[in-house]
PDB file of N, CA and C in Angstrom:
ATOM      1  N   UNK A   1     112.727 179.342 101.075  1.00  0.00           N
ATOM      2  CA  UNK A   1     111.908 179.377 102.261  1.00  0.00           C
ATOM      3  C   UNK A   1     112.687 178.769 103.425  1.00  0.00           C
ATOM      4  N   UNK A   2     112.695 179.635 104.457  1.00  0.00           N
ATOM      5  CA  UNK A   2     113.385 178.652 105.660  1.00  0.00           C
ATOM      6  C   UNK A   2     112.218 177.794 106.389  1.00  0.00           C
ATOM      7  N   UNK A   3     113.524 176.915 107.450  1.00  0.00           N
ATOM      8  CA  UNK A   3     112.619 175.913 107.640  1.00  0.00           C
ATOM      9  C   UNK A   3     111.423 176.196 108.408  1.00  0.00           C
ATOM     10  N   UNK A   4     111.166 177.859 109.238  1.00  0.00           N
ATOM     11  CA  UNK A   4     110.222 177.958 109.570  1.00  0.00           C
ATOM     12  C   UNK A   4     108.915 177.784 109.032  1.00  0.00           C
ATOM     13  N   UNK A   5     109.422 178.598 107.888  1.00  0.00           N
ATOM     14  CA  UNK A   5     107.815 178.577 107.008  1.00  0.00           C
ATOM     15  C   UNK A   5     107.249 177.613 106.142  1.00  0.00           C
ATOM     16  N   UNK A   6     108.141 175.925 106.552  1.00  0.00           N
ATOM     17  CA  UNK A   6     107.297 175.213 106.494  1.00  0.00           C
ATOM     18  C   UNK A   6     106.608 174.044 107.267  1.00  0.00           C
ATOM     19  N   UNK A   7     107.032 175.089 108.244  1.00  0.00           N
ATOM     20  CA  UNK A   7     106.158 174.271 109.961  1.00  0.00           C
ATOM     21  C   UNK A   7     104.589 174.729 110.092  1.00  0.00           C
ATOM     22  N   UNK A   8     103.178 174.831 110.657  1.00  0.00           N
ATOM     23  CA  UNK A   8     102.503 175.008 111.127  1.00  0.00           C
ATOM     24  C   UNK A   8     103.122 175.304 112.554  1.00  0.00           C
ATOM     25  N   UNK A   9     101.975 176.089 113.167  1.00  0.00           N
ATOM     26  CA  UNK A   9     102.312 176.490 114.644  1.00  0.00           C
ATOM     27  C   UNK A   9     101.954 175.384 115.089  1.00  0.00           C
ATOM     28  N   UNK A  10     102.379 175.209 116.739  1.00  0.00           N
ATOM     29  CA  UNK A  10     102.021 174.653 117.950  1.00  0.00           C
ATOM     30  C   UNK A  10     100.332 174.010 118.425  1.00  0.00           C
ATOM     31  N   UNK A  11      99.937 172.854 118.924  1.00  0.00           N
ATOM     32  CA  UNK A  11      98.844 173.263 119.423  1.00  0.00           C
ATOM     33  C   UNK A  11      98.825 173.857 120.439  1.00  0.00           C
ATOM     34  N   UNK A  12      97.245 174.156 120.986  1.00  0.00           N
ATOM     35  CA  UNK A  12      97.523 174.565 122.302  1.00  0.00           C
ATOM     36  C   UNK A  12      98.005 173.635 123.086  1.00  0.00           C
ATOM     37  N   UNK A  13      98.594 174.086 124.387  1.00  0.00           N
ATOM     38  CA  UNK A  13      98.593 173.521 125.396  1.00  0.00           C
ATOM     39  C   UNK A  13      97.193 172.230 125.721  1.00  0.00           C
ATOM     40  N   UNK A  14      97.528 171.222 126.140  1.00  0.00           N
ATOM     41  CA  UNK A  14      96.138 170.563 127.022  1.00  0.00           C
ATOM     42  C   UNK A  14      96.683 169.975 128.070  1.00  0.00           C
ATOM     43  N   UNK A  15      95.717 169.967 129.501  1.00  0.00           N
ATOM     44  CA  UNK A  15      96.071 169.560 130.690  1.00  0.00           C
ATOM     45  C   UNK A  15      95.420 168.269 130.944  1.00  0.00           C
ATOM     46  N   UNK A  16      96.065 167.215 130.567  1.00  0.00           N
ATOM     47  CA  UNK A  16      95.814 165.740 130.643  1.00  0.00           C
ATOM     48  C   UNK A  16      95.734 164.926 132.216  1.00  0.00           C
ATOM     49  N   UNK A  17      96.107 165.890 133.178  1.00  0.00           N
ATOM     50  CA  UNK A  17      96.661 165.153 134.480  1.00  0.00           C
ATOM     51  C   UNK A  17      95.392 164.583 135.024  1.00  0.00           C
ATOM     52  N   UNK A  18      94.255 164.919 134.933  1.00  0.00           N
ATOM     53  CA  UNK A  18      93.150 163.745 135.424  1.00  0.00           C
ATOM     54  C   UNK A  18      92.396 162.706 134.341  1.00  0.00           C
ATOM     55  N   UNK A  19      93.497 162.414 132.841  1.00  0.00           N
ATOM     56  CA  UNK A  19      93.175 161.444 132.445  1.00  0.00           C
ATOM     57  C   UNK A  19      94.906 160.409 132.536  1.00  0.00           C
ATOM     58  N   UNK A  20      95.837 160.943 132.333  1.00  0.00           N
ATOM     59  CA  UNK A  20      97.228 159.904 132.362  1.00  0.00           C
ATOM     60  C   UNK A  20      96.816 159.621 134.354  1.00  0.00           C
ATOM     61  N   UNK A  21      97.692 158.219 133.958  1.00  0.00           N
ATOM     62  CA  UNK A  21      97.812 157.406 134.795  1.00  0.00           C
ATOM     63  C   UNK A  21      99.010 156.698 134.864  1.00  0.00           C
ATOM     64  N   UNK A  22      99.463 156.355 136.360  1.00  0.00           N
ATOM     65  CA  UNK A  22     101.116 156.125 136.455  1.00  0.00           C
ATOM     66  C   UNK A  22     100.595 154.500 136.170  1.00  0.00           C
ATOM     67  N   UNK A  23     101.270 153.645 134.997  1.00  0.00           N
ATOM     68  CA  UNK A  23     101.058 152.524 134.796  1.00  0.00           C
ATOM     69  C   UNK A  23     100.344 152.078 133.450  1.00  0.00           C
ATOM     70  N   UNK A  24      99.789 153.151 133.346  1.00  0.00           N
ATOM     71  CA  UNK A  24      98.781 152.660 132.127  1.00  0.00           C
ATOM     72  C   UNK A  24      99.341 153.575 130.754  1.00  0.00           C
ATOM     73  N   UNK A  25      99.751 152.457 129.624  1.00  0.00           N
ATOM     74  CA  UNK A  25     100.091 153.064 128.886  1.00  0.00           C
ATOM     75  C   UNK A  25      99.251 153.768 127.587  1.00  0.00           C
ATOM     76  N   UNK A  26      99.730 155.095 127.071  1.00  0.00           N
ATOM     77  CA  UNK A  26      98.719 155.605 126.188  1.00  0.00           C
ATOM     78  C   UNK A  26      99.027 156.096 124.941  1.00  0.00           C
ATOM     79  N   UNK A  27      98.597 156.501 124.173  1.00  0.00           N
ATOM     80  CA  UNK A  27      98.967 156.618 122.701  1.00  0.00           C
ATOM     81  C   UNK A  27      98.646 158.336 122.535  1.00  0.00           C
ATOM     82  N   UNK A  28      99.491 159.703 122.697  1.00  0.00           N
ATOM     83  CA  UNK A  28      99.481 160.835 122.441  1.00  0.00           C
ATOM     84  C   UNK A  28      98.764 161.345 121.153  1.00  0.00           C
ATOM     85  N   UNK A  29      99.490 160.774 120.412  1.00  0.00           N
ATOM     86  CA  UNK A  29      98.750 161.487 118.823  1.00  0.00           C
ATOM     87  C   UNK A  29      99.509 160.670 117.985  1.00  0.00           C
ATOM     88  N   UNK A  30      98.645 160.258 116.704  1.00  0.00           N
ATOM     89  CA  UNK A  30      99.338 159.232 115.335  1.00  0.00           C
ATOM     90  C   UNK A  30      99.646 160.557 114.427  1.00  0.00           C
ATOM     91  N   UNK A  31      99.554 161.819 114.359  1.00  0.00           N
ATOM     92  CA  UNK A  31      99.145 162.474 113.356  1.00  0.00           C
ATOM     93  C   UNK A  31     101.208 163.421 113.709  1.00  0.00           C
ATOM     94  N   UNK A  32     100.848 163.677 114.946  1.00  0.00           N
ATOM     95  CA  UNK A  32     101.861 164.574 115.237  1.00  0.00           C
ATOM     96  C   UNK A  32     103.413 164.485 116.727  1.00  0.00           C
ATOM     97  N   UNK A  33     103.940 165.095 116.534  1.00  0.00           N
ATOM     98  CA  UNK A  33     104.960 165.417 117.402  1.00  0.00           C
ATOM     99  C   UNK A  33     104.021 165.964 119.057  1.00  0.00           C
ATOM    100  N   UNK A  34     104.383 165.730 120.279  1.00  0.00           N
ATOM    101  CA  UNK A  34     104.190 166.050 121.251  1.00  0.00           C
ATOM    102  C   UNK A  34     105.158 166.214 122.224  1.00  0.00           C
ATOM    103  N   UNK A  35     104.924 167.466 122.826  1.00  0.00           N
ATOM    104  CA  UNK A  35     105.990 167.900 124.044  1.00  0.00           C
ATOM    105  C   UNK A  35     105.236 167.262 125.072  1.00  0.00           C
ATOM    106  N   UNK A  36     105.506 166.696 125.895  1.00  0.00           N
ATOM    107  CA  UNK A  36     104.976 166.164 127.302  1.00  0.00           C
ATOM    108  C   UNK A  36     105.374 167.004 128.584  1.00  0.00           C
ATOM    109  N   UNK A  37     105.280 167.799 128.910  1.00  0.00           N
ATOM    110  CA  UNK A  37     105.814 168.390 130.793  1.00  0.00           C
ATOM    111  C   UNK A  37     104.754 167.466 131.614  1.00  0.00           C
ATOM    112  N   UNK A  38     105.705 166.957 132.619  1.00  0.00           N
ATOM    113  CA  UNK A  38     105.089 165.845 133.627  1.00  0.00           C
ATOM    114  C   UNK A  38     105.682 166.025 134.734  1.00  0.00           C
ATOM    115  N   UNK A  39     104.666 166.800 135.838  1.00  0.00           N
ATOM    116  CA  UNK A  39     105.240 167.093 137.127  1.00  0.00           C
ATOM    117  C   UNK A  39     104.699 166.236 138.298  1.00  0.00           C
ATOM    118  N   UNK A  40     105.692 165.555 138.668  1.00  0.00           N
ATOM    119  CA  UNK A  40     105.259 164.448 140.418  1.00  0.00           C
ATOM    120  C   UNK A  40     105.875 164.853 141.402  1.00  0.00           C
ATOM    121  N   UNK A  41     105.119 164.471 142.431  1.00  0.00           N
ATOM    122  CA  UNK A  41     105.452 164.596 143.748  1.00  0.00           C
ATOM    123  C   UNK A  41     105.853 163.725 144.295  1.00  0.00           C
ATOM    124  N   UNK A  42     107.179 163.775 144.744  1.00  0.00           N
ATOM    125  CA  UNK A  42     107.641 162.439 145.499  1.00  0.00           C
ATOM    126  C   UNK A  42     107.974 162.911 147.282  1.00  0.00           C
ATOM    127  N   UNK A  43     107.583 161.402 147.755  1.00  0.00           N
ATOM    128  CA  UNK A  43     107.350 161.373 149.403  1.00  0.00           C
ATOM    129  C   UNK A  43     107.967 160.270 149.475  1.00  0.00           C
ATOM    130  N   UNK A  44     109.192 160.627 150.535  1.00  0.00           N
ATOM    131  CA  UNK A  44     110.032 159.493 151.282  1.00  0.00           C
ATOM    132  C   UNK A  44     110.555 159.596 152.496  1.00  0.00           C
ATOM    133  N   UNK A  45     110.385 158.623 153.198  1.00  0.00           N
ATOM    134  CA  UNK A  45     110.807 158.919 154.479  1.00  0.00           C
ATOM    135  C   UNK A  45     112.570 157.881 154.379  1.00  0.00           C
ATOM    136  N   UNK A  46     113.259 158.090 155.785  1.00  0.00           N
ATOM    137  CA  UNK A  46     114.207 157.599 156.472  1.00  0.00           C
ATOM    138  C   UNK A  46     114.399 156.102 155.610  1.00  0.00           C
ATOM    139  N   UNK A  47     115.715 156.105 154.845  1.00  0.00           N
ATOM    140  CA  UNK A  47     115.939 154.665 153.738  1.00  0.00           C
ATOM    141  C   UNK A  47     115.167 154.680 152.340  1.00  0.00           C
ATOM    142  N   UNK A  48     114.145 155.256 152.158  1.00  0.00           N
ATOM    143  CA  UNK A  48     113.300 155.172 151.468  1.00  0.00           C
ATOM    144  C   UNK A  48     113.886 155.689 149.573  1.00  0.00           C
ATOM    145  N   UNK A  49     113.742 155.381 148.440  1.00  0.00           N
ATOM    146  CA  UNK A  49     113.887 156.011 147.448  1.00  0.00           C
ATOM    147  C   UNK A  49     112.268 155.297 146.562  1.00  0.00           C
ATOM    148  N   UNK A  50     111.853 156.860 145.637  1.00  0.00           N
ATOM    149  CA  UNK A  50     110.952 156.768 144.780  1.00  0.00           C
ATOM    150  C   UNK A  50     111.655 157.045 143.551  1.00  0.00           C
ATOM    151  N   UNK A  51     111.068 156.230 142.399  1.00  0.00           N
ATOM    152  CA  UNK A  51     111.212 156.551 140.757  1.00  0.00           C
ATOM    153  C   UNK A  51     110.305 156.280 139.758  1.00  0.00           C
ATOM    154  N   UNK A  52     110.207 157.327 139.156  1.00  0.00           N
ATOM    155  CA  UNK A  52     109.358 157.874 137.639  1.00  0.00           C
ATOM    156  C   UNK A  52     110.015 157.481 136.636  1.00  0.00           C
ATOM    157  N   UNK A  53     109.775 156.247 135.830  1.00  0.00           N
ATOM    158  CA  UNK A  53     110.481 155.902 134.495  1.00  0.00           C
ATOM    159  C   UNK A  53     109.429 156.576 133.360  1.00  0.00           C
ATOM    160  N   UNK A  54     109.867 157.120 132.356  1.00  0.00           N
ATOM    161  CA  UNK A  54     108.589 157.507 131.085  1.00  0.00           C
ATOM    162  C   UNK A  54     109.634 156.610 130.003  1.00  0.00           C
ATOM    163  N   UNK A  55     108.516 155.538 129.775  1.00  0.00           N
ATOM    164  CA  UNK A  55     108.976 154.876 128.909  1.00  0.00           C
ATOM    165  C   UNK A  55     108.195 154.933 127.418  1.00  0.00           C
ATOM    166  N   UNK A  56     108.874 154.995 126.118  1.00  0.00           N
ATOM    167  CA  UNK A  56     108.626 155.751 125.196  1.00  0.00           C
ATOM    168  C   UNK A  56     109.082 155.152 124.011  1.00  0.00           C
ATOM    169  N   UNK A  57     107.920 154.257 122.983  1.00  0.00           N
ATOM    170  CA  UNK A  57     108.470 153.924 121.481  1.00  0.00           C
ATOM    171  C   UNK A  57     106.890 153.605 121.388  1.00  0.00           C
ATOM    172  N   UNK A  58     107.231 153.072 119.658  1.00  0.00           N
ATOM    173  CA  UNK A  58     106.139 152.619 119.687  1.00  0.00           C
ATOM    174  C   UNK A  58     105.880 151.251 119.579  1.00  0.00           C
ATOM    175  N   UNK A  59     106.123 150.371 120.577  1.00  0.00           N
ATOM    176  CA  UNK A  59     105.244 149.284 120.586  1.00  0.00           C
ATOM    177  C   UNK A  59     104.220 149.243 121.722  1.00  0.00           C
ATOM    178  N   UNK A  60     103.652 148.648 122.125  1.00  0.00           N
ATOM    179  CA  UNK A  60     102.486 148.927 123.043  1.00  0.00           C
ATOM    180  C   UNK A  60     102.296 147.614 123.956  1.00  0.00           C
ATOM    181  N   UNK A  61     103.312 147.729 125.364  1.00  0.00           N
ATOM    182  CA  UNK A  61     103.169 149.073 125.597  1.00  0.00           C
ATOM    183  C   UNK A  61     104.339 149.239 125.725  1.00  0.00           C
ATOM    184  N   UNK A  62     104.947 150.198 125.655  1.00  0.00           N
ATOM    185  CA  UNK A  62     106.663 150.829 125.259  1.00  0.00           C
ATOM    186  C   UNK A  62     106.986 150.492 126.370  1.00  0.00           C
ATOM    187  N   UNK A  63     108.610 149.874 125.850  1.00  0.00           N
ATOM    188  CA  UNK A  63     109.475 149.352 126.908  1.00  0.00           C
ATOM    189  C   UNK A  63     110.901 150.005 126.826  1.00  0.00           C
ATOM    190  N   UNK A  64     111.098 151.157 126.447  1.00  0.00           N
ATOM    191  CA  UNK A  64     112.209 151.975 126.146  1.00  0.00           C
ATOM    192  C   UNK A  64     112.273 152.951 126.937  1.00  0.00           C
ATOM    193  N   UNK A  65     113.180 153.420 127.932  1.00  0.00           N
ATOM    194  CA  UNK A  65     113.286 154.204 129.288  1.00  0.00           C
ATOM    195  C   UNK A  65     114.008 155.296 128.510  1.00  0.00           C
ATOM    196  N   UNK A  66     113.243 156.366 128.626  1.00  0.00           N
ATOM    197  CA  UNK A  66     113.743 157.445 127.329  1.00  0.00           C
ATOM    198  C   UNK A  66     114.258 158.879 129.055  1.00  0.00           C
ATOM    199  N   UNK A  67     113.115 158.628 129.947  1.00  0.00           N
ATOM    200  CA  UNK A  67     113.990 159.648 131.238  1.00  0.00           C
ATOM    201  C   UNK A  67     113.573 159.141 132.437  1.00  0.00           C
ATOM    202  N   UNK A  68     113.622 159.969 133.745  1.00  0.00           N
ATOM    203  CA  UNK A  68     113.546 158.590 134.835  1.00  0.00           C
ATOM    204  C   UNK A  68     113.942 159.969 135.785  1.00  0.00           C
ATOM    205  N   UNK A  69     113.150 160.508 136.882  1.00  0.00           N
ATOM    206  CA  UNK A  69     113.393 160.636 138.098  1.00  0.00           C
ATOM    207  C   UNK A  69     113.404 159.956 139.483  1.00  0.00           C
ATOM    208  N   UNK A  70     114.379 160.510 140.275  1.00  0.00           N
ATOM    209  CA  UNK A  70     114.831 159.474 141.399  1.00  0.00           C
ATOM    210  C   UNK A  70     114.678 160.309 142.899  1.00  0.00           C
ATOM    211  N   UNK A  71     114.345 159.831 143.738  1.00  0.00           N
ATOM    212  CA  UNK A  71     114.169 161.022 145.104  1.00  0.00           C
ATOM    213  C   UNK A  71     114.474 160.230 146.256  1.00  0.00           C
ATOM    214  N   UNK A  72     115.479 160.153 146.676  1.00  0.00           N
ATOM    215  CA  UNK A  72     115.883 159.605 148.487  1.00  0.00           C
ATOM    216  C   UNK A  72     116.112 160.707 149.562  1.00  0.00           C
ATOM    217  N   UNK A  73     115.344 161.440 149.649  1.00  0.00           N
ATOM    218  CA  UNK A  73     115.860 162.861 150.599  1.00  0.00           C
ATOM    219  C   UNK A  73     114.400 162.795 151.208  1.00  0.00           C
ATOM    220  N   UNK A  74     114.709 162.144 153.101  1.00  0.00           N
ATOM    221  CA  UNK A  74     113.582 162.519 153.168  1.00  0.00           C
ATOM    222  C   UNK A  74     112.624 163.502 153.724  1.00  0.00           C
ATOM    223  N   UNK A  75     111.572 163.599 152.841  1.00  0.00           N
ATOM    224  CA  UNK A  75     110.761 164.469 153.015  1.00  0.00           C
ATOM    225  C   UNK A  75     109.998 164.484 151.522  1.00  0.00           C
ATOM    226  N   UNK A  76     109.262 165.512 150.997  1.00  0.00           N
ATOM    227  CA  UNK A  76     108.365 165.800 149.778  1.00  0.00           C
ATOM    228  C   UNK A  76     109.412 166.957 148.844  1.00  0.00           C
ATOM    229  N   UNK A  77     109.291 165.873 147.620  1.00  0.00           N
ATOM    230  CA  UNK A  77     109.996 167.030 146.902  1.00  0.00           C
ATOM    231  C   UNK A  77     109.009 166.719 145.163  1.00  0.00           C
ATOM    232  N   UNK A  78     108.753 167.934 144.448  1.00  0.00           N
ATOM    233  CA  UNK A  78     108.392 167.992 143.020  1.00  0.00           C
ATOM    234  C   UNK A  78     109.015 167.953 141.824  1.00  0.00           C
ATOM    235  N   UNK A  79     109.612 167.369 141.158  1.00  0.00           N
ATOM    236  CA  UNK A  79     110.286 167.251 140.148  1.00  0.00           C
ATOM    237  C   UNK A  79     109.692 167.246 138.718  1.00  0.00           C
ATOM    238  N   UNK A  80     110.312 167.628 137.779  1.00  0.00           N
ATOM    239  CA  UNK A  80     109.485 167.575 136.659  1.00  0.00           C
ATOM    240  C   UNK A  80     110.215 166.926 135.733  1.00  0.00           C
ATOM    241  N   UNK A  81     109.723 166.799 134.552  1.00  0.00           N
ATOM    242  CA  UNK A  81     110.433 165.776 133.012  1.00  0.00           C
ATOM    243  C   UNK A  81     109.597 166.208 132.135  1.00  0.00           C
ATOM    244  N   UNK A  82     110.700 166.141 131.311  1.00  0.00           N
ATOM    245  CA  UNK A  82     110.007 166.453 129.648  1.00  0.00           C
ATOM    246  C   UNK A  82     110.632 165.901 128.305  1.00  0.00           C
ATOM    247  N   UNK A  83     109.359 164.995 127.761  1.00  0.00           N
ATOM    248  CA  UNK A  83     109.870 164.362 126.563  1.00  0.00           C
ATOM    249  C   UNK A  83     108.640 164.999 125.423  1.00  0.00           C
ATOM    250  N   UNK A  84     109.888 164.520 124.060  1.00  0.00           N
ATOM    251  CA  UNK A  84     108.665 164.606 123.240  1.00  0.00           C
ATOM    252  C   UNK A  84     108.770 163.472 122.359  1.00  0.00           C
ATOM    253  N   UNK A  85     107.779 163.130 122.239  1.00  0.00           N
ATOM    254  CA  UNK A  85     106.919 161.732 121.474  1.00  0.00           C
ATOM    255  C   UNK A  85     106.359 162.010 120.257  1.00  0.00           C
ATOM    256  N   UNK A  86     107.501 161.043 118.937  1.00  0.00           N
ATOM    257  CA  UNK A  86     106.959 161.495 117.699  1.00  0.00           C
ATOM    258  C   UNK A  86     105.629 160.860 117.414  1.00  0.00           C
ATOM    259  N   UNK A  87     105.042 160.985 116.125  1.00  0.00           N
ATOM    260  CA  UNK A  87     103.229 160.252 115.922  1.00  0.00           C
ATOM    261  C   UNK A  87     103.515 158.533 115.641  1.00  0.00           C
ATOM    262  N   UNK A  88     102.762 158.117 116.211  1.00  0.00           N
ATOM    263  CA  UNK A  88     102.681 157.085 116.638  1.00  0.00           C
ATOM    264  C   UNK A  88     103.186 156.106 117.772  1.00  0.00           C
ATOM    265  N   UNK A  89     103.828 157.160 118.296  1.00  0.00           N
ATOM    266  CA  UNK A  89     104.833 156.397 119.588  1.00  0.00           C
ATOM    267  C   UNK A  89     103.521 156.324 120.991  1.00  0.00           C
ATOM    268  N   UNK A  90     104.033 155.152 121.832  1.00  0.00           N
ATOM    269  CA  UNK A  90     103.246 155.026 123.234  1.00  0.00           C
ATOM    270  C   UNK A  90     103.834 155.923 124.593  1.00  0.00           C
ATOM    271  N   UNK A  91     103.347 156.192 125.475  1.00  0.00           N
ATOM    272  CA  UNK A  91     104.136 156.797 126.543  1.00  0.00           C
ATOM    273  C   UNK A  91     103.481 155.412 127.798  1.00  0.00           C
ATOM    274  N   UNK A  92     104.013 154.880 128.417  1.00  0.00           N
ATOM    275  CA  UNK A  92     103.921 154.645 129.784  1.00  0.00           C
ATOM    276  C   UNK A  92     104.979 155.078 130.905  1.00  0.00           C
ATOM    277  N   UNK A  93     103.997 155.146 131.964  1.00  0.00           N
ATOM    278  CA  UNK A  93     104.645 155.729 133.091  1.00  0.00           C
ATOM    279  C   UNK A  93     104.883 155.147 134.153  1.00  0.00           C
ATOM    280  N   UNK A  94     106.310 154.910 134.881  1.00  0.00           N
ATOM    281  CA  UNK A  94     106.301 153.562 136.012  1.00  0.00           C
ATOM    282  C   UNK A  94     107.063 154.445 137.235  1.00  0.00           C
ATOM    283  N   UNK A  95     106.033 153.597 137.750  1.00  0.00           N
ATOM    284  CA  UNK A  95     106.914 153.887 139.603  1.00  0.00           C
ATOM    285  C   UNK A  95     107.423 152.930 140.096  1.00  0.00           C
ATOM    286  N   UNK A  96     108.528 153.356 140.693  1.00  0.00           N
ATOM    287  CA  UNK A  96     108.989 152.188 141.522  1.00  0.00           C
ATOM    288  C   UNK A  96     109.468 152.768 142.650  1.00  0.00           C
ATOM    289  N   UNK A  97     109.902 151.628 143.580  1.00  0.00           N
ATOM    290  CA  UNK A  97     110.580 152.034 144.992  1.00  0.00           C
ATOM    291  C   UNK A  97     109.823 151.735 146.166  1.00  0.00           C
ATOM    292  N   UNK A  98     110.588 152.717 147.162  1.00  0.00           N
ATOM    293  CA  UNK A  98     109.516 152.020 148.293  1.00  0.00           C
ATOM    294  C   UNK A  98     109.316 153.176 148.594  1.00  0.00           C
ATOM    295  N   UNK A  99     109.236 154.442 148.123  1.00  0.00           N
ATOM    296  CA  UNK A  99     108.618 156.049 148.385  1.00  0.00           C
ATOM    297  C   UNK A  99     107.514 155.925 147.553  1.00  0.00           C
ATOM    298  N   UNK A 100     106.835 157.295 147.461  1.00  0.00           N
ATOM    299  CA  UNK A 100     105.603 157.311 147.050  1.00  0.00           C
ATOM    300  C   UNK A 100     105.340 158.362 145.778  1.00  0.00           C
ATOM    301  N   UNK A 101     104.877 157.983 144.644  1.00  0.00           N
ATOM    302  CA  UNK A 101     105.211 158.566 143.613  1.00  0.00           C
ATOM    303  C   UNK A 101     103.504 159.066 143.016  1.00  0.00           C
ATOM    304  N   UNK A 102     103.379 160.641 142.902  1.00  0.00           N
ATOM    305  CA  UNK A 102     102.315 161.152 143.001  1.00  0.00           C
ATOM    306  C   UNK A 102     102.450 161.842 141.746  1.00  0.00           C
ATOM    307  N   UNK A 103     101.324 162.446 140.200  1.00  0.00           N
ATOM    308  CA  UNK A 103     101.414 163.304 139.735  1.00  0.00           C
ATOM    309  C   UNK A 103     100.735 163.977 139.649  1.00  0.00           C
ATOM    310  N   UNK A 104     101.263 165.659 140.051  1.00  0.00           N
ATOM    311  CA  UNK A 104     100.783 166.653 140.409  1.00  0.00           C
ATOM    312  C   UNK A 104     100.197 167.394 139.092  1.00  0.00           C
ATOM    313  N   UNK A 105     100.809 167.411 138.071  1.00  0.00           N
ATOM    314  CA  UNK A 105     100.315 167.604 136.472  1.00  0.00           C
ATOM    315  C   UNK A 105     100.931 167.198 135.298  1.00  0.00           C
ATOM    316  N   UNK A 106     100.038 167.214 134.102  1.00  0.00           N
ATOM    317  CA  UNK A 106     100.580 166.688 133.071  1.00  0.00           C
ATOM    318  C   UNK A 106     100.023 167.640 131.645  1.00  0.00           C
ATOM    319  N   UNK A 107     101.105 168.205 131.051  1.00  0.00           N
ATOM    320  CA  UNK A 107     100.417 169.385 129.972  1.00  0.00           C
ATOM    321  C   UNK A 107     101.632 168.571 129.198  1.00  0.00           C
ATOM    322  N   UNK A 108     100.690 168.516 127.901  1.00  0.00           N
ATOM    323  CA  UNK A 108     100.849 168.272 126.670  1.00  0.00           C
ATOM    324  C   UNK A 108     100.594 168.937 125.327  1.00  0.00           C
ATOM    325  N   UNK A 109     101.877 169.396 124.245  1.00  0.00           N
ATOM    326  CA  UNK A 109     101.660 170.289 123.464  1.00  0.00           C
ATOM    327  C   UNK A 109     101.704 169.725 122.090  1.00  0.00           C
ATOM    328  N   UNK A 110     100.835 169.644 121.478  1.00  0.00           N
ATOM    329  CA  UNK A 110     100.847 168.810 120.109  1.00  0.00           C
ATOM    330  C   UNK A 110     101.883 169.869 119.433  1.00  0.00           C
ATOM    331  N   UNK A 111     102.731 169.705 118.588  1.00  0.00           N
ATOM    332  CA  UNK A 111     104.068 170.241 117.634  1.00  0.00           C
ATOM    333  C   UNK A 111     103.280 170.352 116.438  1.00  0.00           C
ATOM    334  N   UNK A 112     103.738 171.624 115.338  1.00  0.00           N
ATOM    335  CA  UNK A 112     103.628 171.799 114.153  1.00  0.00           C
ATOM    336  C   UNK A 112     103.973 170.444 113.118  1.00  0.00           C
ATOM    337  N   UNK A 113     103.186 169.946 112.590  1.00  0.00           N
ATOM    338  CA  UNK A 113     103.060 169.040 111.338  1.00  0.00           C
ATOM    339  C   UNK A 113     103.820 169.887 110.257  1.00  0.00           C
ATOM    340  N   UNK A 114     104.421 169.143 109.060  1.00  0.00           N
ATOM    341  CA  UNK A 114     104.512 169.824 108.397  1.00  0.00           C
ATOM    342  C   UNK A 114     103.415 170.605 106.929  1.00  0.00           C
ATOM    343  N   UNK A 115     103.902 171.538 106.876  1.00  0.00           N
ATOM    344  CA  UNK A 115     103.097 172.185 105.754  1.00  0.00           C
ATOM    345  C   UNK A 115     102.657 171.072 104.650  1.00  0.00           C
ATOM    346  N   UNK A 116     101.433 170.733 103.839  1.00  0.00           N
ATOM    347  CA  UNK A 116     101.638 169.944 102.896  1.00  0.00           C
ATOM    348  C   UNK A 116     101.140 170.894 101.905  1.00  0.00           C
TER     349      UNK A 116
END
């Protein structure tokens, strides 16, 4: 058997962006693997830089900087990131800077478990 056929499919998609919060850390799933796509909007004017750390393990609340967008150009620009978080791991999300760090959405895909 290859290794496909002993994956389960994908979940669906779910659109989390009006429950995650930049700061507050949260616990995805104990059971499974998760893809995270996380899209922000960053606003900076003249000197200014904004940054998105997704910090990612499991202690709670995770202090491991797993990716990190950065924006000094000014004006509004959207950037996106994508991690995936095995079961039991935390995600928090940090801003820093002196720009302004906005997220525009957040879809999350629970991953195939394996077959038992």
């Amino acid at each position: 058997m290859s290794w496909l056929g002993r994956y389960k499919n994908p979940g669906a998609p779910v659109d989390t962006h009006t429950t995650r919060v930049i700061g507050t850390p949260y616990s995805p799933s104990s059971s499974a693997y998760v893809m995270h796509f996380i899209t922000a909007q960053f606003v900076c004017t003249a000197g200014q830089t904004a940054t998105l750390q997704l910090l990612s393990d499991s202690a709670s609340p995770p202090t491991n900087e797993r990716t990190k967008l950065s924006h000094n150009i000014v004006g509004t620009m959207v950037l996106q990131m994508v991690w995936e978080t095995a079961p039991g791991d935390n995600i928090k999300l940090v801003a820093s800077g002196t720009g302004t760090v906005t997220l525009v959405d957040v879809w999350e895909i629970p991953q195939g478990a394996p077959v038992e």
